[in-house]
PDB file of N, CA and C in Angstrom:
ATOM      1  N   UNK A   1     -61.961 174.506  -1.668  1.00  0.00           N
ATOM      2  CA  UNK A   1     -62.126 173.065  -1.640  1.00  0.00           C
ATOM      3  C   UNK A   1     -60.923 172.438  -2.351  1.00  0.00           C
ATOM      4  N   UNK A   2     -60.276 171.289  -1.296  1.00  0.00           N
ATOM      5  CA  UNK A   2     -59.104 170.767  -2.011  1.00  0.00           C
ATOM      6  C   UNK A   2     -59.480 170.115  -3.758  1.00  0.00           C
ATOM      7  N   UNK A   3     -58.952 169.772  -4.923  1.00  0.00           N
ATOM      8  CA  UNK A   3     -59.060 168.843  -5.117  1.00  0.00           C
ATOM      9  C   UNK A   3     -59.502 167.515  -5.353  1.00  0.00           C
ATOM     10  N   UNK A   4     -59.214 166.661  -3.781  1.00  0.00           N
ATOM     11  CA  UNK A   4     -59.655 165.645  -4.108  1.00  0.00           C
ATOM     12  C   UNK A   4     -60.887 165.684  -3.102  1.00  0.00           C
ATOM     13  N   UNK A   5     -61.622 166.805  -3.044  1.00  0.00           N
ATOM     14  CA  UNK A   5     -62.963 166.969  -2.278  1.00  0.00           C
ATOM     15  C   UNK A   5     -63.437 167.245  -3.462  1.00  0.00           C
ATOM     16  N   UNK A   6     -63.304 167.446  -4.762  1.00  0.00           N
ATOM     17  CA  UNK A   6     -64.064 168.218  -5.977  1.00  0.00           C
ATOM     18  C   UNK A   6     -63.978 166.255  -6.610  1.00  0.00           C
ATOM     19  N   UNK A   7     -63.710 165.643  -6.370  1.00  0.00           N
ATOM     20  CA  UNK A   7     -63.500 164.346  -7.115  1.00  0.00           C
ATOM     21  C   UNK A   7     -64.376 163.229  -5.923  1.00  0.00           C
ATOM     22  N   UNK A   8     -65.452 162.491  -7.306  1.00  0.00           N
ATOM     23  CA  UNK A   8     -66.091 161.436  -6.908  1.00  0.00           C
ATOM     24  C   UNK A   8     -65.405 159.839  -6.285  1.00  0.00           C
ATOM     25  N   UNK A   9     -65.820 159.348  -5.396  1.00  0.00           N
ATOM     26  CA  UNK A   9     -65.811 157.855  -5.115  1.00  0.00           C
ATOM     27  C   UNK A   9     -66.617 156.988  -5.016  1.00  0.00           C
ATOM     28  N   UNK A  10     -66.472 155.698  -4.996  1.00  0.00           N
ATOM     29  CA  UNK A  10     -67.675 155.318  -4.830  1.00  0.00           C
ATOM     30  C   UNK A  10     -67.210 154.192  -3.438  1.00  0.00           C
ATOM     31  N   UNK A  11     -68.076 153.950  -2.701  1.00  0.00           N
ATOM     32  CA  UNK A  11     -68.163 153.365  -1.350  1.00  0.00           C
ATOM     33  C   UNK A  11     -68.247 151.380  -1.617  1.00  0.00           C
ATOM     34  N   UNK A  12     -67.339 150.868  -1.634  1.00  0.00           N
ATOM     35  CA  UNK A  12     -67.582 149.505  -2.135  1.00  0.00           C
ATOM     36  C   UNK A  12     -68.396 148.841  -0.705  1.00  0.00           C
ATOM     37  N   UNK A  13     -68.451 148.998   0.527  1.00  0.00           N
ATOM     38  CA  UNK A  13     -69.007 148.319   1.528  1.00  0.00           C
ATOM     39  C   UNK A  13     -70.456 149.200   1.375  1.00  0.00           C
ATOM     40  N   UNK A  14     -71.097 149.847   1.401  1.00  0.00           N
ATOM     41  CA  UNK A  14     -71.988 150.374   0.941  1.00  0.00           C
ATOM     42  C   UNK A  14     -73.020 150.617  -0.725  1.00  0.00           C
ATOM     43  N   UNK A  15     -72.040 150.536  -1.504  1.00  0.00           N
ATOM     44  CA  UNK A  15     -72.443 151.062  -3.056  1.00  0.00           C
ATOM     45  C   UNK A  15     -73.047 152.134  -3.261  1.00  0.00           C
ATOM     46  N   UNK A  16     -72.487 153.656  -2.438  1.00  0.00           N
ATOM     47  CA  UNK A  16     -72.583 154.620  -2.527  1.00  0.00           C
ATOM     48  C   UNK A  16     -71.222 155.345  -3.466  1.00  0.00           C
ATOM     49  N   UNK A  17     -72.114 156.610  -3.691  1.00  0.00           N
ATOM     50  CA  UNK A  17     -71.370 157.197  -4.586  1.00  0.00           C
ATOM     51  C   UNK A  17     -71.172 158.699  -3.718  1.00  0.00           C
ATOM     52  N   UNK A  18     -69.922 158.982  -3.445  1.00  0.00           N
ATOM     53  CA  UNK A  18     -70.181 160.336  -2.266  1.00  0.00           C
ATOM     54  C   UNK A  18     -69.040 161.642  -3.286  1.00  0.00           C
ATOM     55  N   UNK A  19     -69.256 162.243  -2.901  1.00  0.00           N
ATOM     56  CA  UNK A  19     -67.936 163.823  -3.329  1.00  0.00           C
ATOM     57  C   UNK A  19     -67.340 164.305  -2.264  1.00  0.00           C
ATOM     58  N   UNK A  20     -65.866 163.401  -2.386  1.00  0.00           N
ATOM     59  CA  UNK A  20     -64.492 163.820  -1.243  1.00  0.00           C
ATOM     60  C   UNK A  20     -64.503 162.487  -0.664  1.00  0.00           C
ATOM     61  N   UNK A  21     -63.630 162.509  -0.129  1.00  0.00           N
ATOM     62  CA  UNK A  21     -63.060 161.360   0.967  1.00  0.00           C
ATOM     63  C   UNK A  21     -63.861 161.464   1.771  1.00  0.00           C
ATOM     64  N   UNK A  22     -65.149 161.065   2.300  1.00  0.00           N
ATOM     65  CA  UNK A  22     -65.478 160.596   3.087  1.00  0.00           C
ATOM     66  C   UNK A  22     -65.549 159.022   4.036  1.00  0.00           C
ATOM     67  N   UNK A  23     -65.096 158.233   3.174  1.00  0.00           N
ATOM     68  CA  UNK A  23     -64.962 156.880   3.407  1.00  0.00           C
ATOM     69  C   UNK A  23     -63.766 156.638   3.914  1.00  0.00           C
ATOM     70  N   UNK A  24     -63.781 155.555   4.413  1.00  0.00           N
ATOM     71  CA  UNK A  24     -61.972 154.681   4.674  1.00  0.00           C
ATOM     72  C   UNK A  24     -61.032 154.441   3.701  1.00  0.00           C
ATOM     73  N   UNK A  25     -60.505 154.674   3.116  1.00  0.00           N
ATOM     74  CA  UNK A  25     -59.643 153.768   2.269  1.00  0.00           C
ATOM     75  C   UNK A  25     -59.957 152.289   1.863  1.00  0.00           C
ATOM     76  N   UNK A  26     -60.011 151.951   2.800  1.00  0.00           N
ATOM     77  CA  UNK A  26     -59.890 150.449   2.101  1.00  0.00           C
ATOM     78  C   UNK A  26     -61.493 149.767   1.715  1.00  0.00           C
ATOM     79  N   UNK A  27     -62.420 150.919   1.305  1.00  0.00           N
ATOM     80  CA  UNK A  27     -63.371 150.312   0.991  1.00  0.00           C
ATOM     81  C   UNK A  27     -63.604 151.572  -0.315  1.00  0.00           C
ATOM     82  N   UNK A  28     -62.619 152.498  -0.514  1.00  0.00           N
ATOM     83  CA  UNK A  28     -63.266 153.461  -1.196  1.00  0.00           C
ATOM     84  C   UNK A  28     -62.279 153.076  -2.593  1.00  0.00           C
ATOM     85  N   UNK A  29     -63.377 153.413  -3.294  1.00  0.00           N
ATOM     86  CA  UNK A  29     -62.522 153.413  -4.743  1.00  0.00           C
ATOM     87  C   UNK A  29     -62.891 154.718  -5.755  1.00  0.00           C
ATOM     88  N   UNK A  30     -61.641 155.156  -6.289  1.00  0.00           N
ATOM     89  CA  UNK A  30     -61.659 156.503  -7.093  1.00  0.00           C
ATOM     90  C   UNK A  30     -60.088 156.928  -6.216  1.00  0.00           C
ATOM     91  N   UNK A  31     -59.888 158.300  -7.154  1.00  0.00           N
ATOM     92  CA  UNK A  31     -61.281 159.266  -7.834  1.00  0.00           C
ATOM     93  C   UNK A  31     -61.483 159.063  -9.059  1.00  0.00           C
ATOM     94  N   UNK A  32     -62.897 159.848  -9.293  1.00  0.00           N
ATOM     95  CA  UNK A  32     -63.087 159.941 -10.676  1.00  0.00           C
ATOM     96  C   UNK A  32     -63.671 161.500 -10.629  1.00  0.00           C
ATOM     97  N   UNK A  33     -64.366 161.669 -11.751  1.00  0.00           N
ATOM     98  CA  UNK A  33     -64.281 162.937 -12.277  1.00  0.00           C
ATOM     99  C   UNK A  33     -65.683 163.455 -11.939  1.00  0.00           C
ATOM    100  N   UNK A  34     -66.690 162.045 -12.082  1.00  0.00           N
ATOM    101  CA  UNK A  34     -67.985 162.121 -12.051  1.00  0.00           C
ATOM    102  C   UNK A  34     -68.731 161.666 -11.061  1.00  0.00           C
ATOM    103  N   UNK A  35     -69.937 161.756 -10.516  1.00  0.00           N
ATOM    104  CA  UNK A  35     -71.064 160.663 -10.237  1.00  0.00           C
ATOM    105  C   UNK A  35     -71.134 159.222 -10.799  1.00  0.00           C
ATOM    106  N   UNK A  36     -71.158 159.809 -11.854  1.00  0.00           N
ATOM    107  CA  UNK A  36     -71.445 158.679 -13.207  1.00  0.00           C
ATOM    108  C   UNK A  36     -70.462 157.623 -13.198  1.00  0.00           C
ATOM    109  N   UNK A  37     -69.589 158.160 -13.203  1.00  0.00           N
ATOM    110  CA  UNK A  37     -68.295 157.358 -13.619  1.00  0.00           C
ATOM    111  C   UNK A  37     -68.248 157.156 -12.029  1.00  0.00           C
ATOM    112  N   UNK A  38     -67.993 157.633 -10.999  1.00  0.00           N
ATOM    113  CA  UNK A  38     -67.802 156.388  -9.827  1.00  0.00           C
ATOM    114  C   UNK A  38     -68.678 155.630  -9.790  1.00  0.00           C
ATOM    115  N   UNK A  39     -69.905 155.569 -10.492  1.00  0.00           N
ATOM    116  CA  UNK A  39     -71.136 154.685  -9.859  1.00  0.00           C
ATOM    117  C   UNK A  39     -70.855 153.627 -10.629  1.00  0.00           C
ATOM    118  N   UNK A  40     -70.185 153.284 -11.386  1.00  0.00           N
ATOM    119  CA  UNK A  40     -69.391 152.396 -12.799  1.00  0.00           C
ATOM    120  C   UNK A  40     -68.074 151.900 -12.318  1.00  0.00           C
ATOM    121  N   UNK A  41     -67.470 152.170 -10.881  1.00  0.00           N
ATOM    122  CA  UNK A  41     -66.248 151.879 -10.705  1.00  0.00           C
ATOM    123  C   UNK A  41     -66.304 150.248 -10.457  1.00  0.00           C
ATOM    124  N   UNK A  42     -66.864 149.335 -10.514  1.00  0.00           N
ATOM    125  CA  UNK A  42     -66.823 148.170  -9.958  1.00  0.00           C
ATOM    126  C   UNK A  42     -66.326 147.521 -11.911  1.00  0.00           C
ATOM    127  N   UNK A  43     -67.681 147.903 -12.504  1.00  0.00           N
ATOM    128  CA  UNK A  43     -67.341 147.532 -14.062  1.00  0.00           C
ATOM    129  C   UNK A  43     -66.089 148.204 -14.416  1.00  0.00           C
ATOM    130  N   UNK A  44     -65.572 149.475 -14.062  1.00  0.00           N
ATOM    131  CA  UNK A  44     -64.436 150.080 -14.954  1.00  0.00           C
ATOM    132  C   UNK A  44     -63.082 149.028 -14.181  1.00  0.00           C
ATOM    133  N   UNK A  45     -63.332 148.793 -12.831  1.00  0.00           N
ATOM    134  CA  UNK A  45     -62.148 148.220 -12.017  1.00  0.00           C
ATOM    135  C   UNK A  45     -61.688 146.941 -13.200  1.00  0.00           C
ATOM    136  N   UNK A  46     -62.505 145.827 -13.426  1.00  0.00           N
ATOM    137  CA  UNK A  46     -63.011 145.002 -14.293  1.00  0.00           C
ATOM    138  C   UNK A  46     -62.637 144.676 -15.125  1.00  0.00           C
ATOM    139  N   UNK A  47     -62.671 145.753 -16.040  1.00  0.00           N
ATOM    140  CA  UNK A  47     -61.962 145.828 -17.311  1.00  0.00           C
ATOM    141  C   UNK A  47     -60.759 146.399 -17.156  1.00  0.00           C
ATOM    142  N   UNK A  48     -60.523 146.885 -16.611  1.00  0.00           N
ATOM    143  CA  UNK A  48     -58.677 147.478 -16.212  1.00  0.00           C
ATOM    144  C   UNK A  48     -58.274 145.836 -15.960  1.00  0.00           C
ATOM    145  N   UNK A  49     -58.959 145.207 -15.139  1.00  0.00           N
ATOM    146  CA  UNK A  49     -58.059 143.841 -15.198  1.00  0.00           C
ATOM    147  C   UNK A  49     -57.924 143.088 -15.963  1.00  0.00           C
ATOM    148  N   UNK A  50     -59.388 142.848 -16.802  1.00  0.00           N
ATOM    149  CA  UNK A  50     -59.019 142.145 -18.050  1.00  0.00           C
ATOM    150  C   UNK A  50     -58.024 142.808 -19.238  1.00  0.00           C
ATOM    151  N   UNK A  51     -57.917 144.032 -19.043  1.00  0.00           N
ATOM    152  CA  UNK A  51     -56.459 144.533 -20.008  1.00  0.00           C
ATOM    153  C   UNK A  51     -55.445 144.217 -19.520  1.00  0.00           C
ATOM    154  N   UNK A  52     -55.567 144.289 -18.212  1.00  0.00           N
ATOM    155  CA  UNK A  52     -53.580 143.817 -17.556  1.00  0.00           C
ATOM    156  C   UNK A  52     -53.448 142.773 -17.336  1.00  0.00           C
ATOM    157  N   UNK A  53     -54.480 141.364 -17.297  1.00  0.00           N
ATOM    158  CA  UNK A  53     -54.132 140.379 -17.917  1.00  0.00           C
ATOM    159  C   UNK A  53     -53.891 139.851 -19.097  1.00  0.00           C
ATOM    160  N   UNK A  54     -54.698 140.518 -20.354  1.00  0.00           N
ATOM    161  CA  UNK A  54     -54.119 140.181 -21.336  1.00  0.00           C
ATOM    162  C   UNK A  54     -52.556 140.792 -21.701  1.00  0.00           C
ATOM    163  N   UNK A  55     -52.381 142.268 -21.149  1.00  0.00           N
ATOM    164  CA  UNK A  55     -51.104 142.443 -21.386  1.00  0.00           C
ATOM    165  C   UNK A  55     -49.909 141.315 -20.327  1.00  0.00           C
ATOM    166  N   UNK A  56     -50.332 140.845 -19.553  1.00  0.00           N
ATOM    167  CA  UNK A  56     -49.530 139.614 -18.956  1.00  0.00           C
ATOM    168  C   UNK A  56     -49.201 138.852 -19.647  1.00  0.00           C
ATOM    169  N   UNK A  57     -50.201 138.298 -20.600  1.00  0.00           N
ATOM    170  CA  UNK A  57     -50.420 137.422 -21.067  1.00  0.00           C
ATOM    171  C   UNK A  57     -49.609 137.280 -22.327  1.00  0.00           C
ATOM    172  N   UNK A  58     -49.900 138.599 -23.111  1.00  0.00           N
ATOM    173  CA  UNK A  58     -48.909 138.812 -23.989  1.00  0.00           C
ATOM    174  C   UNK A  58     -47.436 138.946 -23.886  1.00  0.00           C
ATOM    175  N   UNK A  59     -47.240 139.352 -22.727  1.00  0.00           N
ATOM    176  CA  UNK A  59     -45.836 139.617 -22.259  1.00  0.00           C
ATOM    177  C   UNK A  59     -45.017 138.096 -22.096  1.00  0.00           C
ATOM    178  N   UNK A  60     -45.866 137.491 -21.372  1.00  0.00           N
ATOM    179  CA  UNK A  60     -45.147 136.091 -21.075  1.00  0.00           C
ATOM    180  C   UNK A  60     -44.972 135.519 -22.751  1.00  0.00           C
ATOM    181  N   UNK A  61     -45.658 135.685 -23.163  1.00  0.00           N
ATOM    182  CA  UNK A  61     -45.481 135.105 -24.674  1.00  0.00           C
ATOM    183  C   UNK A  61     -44.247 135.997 -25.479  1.00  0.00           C
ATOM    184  N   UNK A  62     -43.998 136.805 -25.198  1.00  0.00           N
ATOM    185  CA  UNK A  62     -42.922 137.583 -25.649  1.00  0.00           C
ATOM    186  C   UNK A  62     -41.835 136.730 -26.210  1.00  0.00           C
ATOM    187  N   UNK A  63     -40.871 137.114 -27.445  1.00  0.00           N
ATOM    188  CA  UNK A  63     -40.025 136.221 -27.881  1.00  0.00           C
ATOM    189  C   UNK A  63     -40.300 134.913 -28.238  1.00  0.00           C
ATOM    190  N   UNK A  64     -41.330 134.314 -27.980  1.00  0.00           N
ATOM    191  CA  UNK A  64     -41.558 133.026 -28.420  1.00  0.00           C
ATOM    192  C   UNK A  64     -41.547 132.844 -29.506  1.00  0.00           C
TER     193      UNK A  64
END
């Protein structure tokens, strides 16, 4: 088994959680490591953005 058949996704047009690429791309998000943790990918997506906006945020402020 490749890889990324041993690694979770989770199905955003559905809100399934499957093991391997079974989905399309453009609705699948991962990998992750777990069940657990893809079934959390909507909250983890989330907070990855609220960090890379605040690091935006900080950045633009840079040198000031």
């Amino acid at each position: 088994m490749a890889d990324s058949e041993k690694k979770w996704y989770f199905d955003m047009s559905t809100g399934e959680v499957s093991q391997g690429k079974k989905d399309s791309w453009g609705s699948r998000m991962g990998p992750y490591d777990s069940a657990e943790e893809a079934s959390h990918a909507l909250e983890i997506a989330k907070a990855r953005n609220k960090a890379a906006d605040a690091q935006d945020a900080a950045d633009e402020d840079w040198g000031k």
